[in-house]
N, C-alpha and C. Protein backbone atom coordinates (compact mmCIF):
# COMPACT_ATOMS: atom_id res chain seq x y z
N UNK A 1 -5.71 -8.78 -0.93
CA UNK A 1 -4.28 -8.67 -0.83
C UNK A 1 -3.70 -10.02 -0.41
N UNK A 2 -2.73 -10.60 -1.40
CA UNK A 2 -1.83 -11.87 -1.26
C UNK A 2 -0.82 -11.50 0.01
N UNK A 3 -0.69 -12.60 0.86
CA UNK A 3 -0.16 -12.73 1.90
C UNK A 3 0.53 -13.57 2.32
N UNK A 4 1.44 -14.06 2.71
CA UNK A 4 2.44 -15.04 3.15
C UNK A 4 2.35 -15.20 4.88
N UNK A 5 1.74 -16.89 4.98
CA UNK A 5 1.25 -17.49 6.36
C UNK A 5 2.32 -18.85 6.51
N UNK A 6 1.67 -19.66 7.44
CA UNK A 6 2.54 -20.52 7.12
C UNK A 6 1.42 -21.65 8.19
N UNK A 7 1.05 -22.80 7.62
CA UNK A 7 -0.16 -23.73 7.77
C UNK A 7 -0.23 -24.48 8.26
N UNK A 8 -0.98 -25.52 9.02
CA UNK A 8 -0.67 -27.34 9.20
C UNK A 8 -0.40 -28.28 8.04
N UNK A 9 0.34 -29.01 7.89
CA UNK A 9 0.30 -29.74 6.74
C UNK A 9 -0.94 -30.48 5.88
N UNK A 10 -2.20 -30.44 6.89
CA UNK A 10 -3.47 -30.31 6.90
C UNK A 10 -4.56 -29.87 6.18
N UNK A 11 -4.03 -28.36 6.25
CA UNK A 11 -4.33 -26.75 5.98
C UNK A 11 -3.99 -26.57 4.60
N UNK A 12 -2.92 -27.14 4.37
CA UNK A 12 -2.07 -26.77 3.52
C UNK A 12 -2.34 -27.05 1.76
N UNK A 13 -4.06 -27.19 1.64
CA UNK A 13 -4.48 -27.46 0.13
C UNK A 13 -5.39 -25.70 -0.37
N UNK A 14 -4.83 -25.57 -1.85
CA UNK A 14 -5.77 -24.53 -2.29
C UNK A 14 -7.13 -24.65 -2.08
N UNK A 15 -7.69 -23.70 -1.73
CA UNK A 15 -8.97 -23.47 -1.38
C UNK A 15 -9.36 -23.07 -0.08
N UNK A 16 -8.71 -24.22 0.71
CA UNK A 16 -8.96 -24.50 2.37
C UNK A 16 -9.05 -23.25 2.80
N UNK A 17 -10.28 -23.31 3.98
CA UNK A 17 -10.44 -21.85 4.89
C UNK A 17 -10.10 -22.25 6.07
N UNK A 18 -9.30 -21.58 6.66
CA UNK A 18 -9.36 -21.75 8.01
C UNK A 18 -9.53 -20.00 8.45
N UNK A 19 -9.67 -20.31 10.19
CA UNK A 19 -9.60 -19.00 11.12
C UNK A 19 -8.81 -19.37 11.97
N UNK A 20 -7.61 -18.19 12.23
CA UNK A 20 -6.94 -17.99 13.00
C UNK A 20 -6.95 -17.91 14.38
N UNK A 21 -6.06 -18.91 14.88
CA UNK A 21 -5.75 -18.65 16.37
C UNK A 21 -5.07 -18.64 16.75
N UNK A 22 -4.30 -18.06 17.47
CA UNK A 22 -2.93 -17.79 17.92
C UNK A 22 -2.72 -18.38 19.06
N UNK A 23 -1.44 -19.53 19.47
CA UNK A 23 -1.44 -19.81 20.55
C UNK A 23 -0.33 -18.47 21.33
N UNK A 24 -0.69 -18.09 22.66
CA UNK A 24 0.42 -17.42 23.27
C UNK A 24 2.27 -17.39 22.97
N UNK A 25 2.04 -19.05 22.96
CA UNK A 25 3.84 -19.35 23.08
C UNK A 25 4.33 -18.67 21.55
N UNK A 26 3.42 -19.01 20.50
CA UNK A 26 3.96 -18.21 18.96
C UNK A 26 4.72 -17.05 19.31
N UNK A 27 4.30 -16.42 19.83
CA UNK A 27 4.58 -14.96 20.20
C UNK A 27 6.11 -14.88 20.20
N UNK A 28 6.57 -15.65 20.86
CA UNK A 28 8.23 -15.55 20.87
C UNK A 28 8.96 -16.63 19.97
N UNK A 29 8.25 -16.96 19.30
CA UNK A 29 8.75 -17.73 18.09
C UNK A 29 9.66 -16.94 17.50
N UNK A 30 11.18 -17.47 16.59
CA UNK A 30 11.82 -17.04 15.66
C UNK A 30 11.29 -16.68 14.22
N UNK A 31 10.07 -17.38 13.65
CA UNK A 31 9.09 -17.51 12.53
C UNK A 31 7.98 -17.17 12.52
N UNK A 32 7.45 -16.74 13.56
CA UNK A 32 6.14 -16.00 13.83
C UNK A 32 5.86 -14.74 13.10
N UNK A 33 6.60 -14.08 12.88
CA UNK A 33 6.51 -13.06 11.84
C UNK A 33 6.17 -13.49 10.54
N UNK A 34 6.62 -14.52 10.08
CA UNK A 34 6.11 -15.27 8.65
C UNK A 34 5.20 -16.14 9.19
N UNK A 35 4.77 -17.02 10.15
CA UNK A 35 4.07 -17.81 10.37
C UNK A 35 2.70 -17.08 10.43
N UNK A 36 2.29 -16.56 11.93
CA UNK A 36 1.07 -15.87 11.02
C UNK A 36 1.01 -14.61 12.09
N UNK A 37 2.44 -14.07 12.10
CA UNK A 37 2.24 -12.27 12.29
C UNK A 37 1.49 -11.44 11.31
N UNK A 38 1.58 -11.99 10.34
CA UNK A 38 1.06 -10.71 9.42
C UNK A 38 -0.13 -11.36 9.25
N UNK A 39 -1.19 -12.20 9.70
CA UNK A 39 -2.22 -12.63 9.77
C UNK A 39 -3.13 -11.75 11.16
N UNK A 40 -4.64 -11.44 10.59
CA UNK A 40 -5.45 -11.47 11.91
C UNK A 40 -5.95 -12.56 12.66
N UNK A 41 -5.63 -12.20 14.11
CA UNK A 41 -6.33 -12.89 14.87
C UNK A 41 -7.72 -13.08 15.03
N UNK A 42 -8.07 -14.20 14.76
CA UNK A 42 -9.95 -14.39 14.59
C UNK A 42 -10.26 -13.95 12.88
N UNK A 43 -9.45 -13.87 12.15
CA UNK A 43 -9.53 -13.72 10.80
C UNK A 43 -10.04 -14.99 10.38
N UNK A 44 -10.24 -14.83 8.73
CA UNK A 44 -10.62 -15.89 8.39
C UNK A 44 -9.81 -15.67 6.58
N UNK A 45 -9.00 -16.73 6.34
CA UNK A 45 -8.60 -16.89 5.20
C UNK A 45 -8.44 -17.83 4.05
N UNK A 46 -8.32 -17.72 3.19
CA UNK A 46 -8.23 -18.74 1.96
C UNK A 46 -6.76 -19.20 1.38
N UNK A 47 -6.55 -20.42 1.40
CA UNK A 47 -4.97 -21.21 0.58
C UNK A 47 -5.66 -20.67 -0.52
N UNK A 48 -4.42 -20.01 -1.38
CA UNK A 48 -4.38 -19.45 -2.66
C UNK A 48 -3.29 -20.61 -3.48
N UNK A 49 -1.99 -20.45 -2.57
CA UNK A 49 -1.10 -21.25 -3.53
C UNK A 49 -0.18 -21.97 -2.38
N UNK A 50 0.41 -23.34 -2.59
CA UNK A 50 1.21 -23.85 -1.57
C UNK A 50 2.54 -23.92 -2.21
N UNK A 51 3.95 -23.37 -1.27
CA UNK A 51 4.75 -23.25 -1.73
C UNK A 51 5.30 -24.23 -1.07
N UNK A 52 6.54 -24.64 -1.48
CA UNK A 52 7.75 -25.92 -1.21
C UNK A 52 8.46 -25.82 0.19
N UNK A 53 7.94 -25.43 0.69
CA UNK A 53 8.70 -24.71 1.88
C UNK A 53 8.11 -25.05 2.74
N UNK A 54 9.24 -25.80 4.14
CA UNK A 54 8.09 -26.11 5.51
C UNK A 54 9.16 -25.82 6.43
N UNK A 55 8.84 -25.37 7.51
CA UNK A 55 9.36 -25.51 8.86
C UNK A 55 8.98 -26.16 9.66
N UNK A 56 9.68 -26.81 10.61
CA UNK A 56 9.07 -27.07 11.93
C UNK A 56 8.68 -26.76 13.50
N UNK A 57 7.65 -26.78 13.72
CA UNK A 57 6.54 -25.75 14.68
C UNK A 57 7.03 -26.41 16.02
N UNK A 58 7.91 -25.97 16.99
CA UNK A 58 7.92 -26.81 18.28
C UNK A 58 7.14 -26.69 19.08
N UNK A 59 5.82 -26.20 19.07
CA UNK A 59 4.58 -26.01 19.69
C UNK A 59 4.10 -27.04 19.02
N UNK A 60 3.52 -27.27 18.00
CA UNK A 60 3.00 -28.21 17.63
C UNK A 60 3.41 -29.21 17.16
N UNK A 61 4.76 -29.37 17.21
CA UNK A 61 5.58 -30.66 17.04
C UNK A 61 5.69 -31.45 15.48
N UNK A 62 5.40 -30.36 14.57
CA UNK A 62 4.61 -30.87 13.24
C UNK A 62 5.79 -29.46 12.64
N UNK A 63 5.31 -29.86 10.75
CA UNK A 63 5.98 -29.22 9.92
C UNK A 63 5.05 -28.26 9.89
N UNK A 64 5.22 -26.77 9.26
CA UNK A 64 4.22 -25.54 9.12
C UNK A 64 4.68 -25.87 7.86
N UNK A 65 3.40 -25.40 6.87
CA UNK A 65 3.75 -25.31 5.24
C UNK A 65 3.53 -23.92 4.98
N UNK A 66 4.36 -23.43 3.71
CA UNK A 66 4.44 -21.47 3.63
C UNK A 66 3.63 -21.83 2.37
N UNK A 67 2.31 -20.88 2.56
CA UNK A 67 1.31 -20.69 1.92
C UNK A 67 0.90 -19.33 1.28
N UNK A 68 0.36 -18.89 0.23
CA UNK A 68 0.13 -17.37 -0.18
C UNK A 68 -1.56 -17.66 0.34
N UNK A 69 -2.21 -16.73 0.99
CA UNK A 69 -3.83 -16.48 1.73
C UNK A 69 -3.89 -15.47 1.31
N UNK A 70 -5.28 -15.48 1.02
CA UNK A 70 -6.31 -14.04 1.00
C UNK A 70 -7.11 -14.04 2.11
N UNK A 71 -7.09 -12.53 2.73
CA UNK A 71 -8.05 -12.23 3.67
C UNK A 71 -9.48 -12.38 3.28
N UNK A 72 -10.35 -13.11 3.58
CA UNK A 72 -11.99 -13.17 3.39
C UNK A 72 -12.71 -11.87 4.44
N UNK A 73 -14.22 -12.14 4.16
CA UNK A 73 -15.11 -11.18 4.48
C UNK A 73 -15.22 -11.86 6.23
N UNK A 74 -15.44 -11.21 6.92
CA UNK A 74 -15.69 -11.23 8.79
C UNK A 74 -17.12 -10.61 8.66
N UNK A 75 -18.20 -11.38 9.38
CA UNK A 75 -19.63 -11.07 9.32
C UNK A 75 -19.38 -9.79 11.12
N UNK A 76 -19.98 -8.77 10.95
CA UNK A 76 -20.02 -8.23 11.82
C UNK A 76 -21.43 -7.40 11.73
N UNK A 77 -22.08 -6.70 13.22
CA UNK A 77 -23.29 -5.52 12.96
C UNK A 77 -22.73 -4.74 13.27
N UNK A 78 -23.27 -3.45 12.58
CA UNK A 78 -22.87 -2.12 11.96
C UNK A 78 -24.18 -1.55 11.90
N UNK A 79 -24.30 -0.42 11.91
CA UNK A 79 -25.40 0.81 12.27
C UNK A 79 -26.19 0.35 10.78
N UNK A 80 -27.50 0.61 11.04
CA UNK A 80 -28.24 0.54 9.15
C UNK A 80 -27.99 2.20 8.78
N UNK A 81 -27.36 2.80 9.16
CA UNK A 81 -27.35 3.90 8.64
C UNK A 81 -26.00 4.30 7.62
N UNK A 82 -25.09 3.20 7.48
CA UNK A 82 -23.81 3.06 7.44
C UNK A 82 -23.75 1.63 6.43
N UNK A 83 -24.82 0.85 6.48
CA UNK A 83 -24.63 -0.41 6.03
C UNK A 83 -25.11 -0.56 4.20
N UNK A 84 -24.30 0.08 3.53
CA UNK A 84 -24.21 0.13 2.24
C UNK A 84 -23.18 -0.46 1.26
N UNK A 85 -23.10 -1.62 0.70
CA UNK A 85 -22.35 -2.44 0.07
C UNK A 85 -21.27 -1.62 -0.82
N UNK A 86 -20.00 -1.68 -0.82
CA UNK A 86 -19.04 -0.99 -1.15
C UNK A 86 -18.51 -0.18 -0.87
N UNK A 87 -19.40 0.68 0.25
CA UNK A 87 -18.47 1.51 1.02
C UNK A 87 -17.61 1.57 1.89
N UNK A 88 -16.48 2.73 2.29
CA UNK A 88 -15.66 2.40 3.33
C UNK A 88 -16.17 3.11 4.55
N UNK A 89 -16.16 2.77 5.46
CA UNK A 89 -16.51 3.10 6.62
C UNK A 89 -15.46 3.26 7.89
N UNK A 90 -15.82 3.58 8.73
CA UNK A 90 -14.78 3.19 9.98
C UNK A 90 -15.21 2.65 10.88
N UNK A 91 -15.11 1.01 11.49
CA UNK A 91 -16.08 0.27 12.47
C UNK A 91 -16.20 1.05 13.80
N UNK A 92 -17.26 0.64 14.30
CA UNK A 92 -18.06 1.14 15.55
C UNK A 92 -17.99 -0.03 15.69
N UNK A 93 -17.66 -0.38 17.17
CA UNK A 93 -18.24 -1.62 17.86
C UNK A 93 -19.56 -0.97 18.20
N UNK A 94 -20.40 -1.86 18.32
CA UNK A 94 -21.59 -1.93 18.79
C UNK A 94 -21.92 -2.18 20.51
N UNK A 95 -22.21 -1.12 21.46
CA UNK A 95 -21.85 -0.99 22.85
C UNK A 95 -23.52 -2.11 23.10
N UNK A 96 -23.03 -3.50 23.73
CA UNK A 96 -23.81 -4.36 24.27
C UNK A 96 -23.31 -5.38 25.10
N UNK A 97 -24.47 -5.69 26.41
CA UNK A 97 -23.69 -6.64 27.16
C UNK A 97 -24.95 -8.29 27.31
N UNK A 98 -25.74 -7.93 26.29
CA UNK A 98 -26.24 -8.95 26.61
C UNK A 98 -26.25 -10.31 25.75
N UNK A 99 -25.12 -10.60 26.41
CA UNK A 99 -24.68 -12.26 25.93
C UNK A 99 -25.60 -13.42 25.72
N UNK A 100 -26.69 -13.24 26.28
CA UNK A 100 -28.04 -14.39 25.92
C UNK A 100 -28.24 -14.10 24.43
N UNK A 101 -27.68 -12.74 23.62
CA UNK A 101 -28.73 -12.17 22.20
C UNK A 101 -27.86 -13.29 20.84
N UNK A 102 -28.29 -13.93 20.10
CA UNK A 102 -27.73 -14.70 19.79
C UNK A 102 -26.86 -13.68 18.04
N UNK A 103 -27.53 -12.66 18.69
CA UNK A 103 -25.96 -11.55 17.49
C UNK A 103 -25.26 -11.29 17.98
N UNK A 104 -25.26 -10.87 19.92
CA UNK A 104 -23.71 -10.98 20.18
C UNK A 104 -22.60 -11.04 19.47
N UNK A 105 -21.86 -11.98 19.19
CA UNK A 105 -20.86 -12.47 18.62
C UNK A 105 -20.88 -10.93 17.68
N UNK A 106 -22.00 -11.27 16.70
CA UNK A 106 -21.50 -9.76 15.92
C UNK A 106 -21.23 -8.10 16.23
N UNK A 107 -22.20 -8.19 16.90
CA UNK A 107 -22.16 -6.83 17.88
C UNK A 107 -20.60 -6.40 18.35
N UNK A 108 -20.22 -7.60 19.34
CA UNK A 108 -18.90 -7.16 20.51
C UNK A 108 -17.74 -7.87 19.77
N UNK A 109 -18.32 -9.29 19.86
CA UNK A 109 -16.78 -9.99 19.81
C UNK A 109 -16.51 -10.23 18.39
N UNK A 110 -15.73 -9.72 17.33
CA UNK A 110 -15.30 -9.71 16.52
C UNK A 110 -13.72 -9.35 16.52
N UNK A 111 -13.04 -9.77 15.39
CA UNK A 111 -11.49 -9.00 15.78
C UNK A 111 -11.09 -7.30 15.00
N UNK A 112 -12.09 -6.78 14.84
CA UNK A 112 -12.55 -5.48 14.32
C UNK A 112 -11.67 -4.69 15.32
N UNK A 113 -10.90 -4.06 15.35
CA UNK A 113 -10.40 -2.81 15.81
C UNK A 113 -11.23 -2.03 15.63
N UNK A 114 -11.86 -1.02 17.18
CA UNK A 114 -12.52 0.54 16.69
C UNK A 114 -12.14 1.64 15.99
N UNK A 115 -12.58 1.67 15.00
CA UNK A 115 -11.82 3.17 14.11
C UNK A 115 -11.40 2.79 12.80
N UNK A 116 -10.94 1.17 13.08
CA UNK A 116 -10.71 0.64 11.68
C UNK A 116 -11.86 1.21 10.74
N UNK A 117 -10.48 1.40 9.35
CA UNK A 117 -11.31 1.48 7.93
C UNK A 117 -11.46 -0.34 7.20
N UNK A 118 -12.79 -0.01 6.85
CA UNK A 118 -13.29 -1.34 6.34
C UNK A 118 -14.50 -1.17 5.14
N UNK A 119 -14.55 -2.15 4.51
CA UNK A 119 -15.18 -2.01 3.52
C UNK A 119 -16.35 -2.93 3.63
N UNK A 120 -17.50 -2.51 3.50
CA UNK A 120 -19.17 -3.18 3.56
C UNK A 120 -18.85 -3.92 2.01
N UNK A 121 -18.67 -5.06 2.36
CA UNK A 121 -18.80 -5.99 0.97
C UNK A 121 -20.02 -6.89 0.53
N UNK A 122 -20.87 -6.95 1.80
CA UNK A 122 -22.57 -7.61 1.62
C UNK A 122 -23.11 -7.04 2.95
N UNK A 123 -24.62 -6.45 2.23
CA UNK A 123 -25.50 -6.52 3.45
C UNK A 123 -26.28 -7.82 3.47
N UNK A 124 -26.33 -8.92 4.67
CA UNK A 124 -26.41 -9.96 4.52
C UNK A 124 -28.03 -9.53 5.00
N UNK A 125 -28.33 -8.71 6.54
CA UNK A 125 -29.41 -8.97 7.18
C UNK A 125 -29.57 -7.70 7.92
N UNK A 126 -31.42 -7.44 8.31
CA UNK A 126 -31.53 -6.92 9.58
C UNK A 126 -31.50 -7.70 10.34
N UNK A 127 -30.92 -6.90 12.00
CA UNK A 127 -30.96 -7.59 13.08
C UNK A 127 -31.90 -7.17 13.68
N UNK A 128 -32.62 -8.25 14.61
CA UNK A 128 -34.18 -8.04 15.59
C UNK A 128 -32.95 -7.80 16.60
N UNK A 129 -32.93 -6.49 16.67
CA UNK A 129 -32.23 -6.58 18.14
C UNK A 129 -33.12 -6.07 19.17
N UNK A 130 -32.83 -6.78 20.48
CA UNK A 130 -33.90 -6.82 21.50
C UNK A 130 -33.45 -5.50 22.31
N UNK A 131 -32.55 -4.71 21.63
CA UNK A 131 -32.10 -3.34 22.61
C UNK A 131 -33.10 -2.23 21.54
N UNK A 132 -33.53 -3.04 20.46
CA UNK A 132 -34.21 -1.84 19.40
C UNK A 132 -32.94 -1.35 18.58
N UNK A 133 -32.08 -1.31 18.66
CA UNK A 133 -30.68 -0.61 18.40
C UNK A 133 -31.02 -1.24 16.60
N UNK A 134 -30.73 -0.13 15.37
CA UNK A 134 -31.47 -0.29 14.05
C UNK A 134 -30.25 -1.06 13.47
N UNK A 135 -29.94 -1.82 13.19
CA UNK A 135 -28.51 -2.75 13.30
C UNK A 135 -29.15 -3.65 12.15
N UNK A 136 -27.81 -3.70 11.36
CA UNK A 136 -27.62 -4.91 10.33
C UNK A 136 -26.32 -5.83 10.17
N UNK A 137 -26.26 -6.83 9.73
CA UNK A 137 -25.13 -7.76 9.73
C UNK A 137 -24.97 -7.77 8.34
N UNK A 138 -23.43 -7.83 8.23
CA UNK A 138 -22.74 -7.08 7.24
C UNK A 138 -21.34 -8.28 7.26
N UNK A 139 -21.06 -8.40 6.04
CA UNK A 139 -20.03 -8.85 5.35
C UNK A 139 -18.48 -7.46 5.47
N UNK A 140 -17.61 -7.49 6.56
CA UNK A 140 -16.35 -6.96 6.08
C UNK A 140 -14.91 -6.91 5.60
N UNK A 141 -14.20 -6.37 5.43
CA UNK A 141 -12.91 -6.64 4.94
C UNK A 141 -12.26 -5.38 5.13
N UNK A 142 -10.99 -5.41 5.87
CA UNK A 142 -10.27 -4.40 6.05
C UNK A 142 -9.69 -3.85 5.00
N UNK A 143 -9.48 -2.30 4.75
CA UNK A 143 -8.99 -1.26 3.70
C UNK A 143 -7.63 -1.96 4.05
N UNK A 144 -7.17 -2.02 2.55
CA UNK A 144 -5.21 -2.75 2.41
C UNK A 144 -4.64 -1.37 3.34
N UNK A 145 -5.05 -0.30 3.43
CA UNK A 145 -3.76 0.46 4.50
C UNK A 145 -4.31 0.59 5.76
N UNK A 146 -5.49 -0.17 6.58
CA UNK A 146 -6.19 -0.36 7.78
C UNK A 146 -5.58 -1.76 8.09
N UNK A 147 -4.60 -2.96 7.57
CA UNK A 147 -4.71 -3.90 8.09
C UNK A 147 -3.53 -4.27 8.71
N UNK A 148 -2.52 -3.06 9.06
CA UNK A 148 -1.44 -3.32 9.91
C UNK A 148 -1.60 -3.14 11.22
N UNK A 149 -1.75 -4.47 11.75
CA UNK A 149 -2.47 -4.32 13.38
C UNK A 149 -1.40 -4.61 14.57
């Protein structure tokens, strides 16, 4: 699904991936709604097309360029019982606290909402997880009516 963001002048070539971060102060921005409200946080997206259009960011003291993005795939683990390429599912975080495991990251911290519908677009891997827990890392992408967050 084509989307309207708005970039660093940087950012601002077809192809380019970046991931989202939101500084706090955006939040009360007048343009934040086009800038990157309708973007996820910790997402990861693709310049599709750069349009003629810039504003200027008084947080970052620079022009924003208005860009059309596609949402890309977010690597996350997901149950192997569940981890089947094309299906929709509804994410489970994965309940773990041990931050030394170097899947972490996939397990907890992702920007996955619990309950979200999402779609298994690659099974990339099993995970050796040291809890035993039967876990694979997985390629996702939110269902177009799961991504109003």
């Amino acid at each position: 699904m084509v989307r309207i963001a708005m970039v660093t002048r940087a950012q601002a070539r077809p192809g380019r991936v970046f991931r989202v971060i939101v500084n706090p102060r955006c939040l009360n921005c007048r343009v934040y709604s086009v800038c990157a409200g309708s973007l996820r946080p910790g997402g990861r997206y693709r310049v599709l097309r750069v349009r003629r259009v810039a504003h200027f960011c008084p947080i970052l003291r620079d022009r924003m360029v208005v860009v059309e993005v596609e949402e890309l795939p977010l690597r996350a683990a997901v149950s192997s019982k569940v981890a089947v390429e094309g299906v929709t599912i509804q994410y489970r975080r994965v309940e773990c606290n041990n931050k030394r495991c170097v899947y972490y990251v996939y397990c907890v911290a992702n920007p996955f909402r619990e309950g979200e519908r999402v779609r298994v677009v690659k099974v990339v891997e099993r995970i050796p997880c040291p809890k035993s827990l039967p876990l694979v890392l997985v390629e996702l992408l939110p269902t177009p009516y799961s991504a109003d967050f």
